[in-house]
Protein backbone atom coordinates (compact mmCIF):
# COMPACT_ATOMS: atom_id res chain seq x y z
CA UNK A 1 10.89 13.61 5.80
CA UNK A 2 8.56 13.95 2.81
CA UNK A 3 7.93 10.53 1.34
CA UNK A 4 8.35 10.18 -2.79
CA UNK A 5 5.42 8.36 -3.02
CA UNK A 6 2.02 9.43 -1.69
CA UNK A 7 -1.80 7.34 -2.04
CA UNK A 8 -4.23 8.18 -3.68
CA UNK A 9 -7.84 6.39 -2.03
CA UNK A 10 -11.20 5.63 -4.12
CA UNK A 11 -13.80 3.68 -3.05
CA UNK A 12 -16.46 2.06 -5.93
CA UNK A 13 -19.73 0.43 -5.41
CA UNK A 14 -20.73 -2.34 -8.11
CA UNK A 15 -24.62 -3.38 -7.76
CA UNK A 16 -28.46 -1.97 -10.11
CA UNK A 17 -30.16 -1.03 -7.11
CA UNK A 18 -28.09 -1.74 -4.12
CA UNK A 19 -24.31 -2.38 -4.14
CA UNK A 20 -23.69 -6.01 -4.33
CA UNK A 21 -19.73 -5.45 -3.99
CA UNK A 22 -17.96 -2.44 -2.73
CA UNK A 23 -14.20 -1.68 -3.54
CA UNK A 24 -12.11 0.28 -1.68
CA UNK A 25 -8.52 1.37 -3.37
CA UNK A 26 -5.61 2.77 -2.08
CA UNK A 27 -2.46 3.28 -4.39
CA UNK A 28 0.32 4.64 -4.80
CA UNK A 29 1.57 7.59 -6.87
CA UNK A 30 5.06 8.99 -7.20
CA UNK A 31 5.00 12.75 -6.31
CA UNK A 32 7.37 14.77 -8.87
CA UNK A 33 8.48 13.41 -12.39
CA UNK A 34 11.30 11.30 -12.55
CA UNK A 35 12.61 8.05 -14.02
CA UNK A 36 10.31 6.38 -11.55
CA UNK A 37 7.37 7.83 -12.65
CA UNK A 38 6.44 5.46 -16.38
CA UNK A 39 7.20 2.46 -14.38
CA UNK A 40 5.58 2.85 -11.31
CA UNK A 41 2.35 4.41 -12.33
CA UNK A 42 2.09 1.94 -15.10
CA UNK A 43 2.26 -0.94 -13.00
CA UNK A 44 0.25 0.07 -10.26
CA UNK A 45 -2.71 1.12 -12.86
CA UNK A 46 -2.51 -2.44 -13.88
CA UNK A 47 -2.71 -3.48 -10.33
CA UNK A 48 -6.16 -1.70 -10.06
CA UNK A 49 -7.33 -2.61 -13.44
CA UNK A 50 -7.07 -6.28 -12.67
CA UNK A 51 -8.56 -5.97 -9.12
CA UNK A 52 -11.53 -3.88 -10.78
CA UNK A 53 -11.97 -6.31 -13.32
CA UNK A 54 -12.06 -9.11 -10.56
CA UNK A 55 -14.44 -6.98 -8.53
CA UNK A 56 -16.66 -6.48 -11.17
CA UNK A 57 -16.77 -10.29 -12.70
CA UNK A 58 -15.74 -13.13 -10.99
CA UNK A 59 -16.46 -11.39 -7.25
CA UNK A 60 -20.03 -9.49 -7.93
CA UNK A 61 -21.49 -12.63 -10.06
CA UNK A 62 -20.80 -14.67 -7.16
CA UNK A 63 -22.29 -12.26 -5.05
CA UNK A 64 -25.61 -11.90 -7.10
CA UNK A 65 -25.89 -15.84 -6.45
CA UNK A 66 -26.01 -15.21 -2.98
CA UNK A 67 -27.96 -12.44 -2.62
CA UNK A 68 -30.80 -12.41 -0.14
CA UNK A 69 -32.88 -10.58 2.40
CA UNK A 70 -30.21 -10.96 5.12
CA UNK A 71 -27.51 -10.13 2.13
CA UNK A 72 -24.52 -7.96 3.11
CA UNK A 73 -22.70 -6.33 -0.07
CA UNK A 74 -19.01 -8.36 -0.66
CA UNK A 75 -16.03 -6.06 0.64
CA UNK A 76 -12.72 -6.10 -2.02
CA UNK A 77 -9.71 -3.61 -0.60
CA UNK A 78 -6.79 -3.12 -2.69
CA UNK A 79 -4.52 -1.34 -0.20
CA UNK A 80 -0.61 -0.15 -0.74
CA UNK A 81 1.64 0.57 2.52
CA UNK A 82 5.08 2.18 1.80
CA UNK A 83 7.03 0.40 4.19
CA UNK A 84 10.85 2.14 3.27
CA UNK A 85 11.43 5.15 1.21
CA UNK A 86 15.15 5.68 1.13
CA UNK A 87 17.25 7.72 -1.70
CA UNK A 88 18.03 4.88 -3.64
CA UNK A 89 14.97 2.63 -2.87
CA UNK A 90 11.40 2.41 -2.14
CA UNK A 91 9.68 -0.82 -1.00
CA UNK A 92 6.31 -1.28 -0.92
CA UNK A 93 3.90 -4.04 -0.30
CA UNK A 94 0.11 -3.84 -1.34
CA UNK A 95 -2.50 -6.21 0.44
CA UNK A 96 -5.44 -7.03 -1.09
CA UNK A 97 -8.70 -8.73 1.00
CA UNK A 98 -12.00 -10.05 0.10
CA UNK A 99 -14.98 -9.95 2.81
CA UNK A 100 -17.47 -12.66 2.04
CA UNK A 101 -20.20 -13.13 4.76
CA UNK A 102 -17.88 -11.26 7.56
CA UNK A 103 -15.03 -13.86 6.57
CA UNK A 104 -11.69 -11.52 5.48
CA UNK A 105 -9.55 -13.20 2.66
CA UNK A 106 -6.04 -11.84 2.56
CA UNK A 107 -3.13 -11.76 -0.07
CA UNK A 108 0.24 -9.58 -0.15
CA UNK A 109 2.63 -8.97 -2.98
CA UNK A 110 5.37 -6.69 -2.57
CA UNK A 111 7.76 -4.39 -4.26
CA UNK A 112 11.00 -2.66 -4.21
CA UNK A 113 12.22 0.30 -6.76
CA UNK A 114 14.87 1.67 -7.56
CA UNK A 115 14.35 5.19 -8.21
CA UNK A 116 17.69 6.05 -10.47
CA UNK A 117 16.32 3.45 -12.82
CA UNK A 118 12.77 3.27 -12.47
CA UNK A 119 12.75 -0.57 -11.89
CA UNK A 120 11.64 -3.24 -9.96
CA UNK A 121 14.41 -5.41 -8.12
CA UNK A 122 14.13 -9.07 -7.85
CA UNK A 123 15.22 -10.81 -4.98
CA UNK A 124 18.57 -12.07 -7.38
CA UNK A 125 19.10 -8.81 -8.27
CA UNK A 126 19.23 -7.71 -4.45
CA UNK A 127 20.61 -10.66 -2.44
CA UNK A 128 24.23 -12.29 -3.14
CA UNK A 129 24.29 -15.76 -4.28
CA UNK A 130 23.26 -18.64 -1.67
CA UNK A 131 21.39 -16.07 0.61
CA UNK A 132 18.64 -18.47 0.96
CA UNK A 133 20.15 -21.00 2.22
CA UNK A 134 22.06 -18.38 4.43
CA UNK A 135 18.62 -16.44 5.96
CA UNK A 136 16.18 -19.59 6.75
CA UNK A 137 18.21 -20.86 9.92
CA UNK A 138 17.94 -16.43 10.79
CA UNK A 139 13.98 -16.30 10.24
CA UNK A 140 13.67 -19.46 12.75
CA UNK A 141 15.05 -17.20 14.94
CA UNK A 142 12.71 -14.96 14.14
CA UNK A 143 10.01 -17.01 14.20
CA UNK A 144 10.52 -17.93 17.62
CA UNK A 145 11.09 -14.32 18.69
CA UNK A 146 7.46 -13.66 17.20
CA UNK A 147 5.81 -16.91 19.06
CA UNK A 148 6.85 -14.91 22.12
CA UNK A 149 4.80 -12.11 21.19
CA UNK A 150 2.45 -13.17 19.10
CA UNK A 151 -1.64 -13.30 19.76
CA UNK A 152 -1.93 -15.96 17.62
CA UNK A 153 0.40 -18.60 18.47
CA UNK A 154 1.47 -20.61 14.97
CA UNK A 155 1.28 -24.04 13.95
CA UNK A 156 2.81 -26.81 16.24
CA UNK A 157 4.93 -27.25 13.09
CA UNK A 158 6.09 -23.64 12.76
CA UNK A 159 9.60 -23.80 12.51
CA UNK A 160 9.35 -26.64 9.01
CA UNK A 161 6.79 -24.46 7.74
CA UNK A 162 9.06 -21.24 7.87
CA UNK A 163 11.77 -22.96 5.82
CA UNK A 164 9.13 -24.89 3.85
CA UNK A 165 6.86 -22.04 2.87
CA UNK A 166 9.84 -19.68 2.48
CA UNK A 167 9.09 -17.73 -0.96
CA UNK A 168 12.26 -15.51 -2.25
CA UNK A 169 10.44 -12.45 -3.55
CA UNK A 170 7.80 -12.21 -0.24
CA UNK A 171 10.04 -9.47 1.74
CA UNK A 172 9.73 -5.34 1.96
CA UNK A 173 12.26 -3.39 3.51
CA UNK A 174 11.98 -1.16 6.37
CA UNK A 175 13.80 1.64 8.50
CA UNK A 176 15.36 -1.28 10.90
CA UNK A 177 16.26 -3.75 8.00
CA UNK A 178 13.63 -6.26 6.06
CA UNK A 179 10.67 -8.25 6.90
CA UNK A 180 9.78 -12.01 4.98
CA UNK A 181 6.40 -12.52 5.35
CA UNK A 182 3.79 -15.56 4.47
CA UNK A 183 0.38 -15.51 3.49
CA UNK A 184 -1.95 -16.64 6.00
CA UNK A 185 -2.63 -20.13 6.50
CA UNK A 186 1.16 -20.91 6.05
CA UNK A 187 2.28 -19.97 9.77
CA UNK A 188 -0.77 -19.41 11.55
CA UNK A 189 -4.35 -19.75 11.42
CA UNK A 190 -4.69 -15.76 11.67
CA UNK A 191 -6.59 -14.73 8.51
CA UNK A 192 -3.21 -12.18 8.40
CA UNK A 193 0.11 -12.24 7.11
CA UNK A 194 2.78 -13.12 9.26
CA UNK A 195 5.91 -10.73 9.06
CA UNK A 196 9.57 -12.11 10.28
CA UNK A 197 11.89 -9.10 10.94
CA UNK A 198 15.60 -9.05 10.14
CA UNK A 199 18.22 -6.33 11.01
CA UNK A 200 20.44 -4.71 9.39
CA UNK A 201 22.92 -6.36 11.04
CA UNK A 202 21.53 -9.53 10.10
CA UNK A 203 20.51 -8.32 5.83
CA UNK A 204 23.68 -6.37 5.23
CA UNK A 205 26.06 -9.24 4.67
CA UNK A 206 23.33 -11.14 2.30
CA UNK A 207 23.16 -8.15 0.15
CA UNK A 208 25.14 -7.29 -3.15
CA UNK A 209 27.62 -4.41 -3.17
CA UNK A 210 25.52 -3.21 -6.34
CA UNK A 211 22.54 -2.60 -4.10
CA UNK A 212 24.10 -2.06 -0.83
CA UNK A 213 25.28 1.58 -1.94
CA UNK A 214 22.00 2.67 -2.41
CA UNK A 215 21.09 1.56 1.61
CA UNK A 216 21.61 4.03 4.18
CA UNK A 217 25.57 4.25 4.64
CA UNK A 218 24.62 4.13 8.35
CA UNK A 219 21.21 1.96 8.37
């Protein structure tokens, strides 16, 4: 199946002589006009405008403080995953990471469309009132289920932190159902995110007969 969205990658070099920070972009574009199209190339310009501008200030003046014979240029990635692409919906998350002396600094936002529209769906637009409340006890579960697996094991405190550092609009969707995820240093010491998959089975029932007709009838 051809995807509706495809990336686009770029790669930029800030620096007189020698790049003192190098950017590497990869975003998403939508690939025929629709009512998706305004929206969704619109925000994810602004996405790479602010990253640029970040890149170019804040990131390279810090890096021209630093610089020395043993110097190695600062690494900035601005990367965009489509994790579902469905005909009603497309979710996406985009990760972006800072290398600073070989030490990887990560942060993930994520999105979901809806392509009859052209908007972005918040999580109270998607979920059915008091599906908070409903999903922590179900991404314990999860949680534990990924300890079993995992190569870095979480904090000794794992299961508070899940329902502590919960955050309602950290989740993408995928084939199988949804993953929540937190930033790193809230689960685990990884300098990753930590994804907690869900089902179908598990989503369906938390989700709002609005939304649910644009799902796969048969997820």
């Amino acid at each position: 199946m051809q995807f509706s969205v495809y990336t686009e990658k770029e790669k930029i070099a800030f620096g007189e002589d020698s790049p003192t920070v190098v950017l590497n972009l990869c975003l998403p574009r939508v690939r025929e006009e629709s009512r998706l199209t305004k929206g969704f190339t619109a925000y994810y310009n602004a996405l790479r405008a602010g990253f640029l501008q970040f890149a170019e200030g804040t990131l390279q003046k810090k890096a021209k403080g630093e610089r020395g014979e043993d110097f190695k240029p600062y690494g900035a990635v601005l990367s965009a995953i489509t994790a579902y692409d469905g005909e009603g919906l497309i979710s996406l998350y985009v990760d972006a990471s800072v290398t600073v002396d070989d030490k990887r600094r990560v942060s993930r936002i994520s999105q979901l469309w809806r392509k009859d529209i052209g908007t972005i769906v918040k999580s109270a637009q998607f979920f059915r009132q008091g599906w908070v409340k409903r999903i922590k006890p179900l991404l314990v579960n999860a949680a534990a289920e990924y300890c079993e697996n995992a190569a870095t094991p979480l904090f000794a405190d794992w299961e508070k932190q899940v329902r502590d550092r919960f955050c309602k609009e950290q989740f993408y969707l995928t084939p199988k159902g949804a993953a929540f995820y937190y930033q790193p240093g809230d689960l685990s010491p990884a300098a990753k995110c930590v994804p907690l998959h869900l089902t179908w089975d598990c989503l369906l029932p938390l989700v709002k007969p609005s939304v649910s007709v644009l799902l796969p009838k048969e997820p």
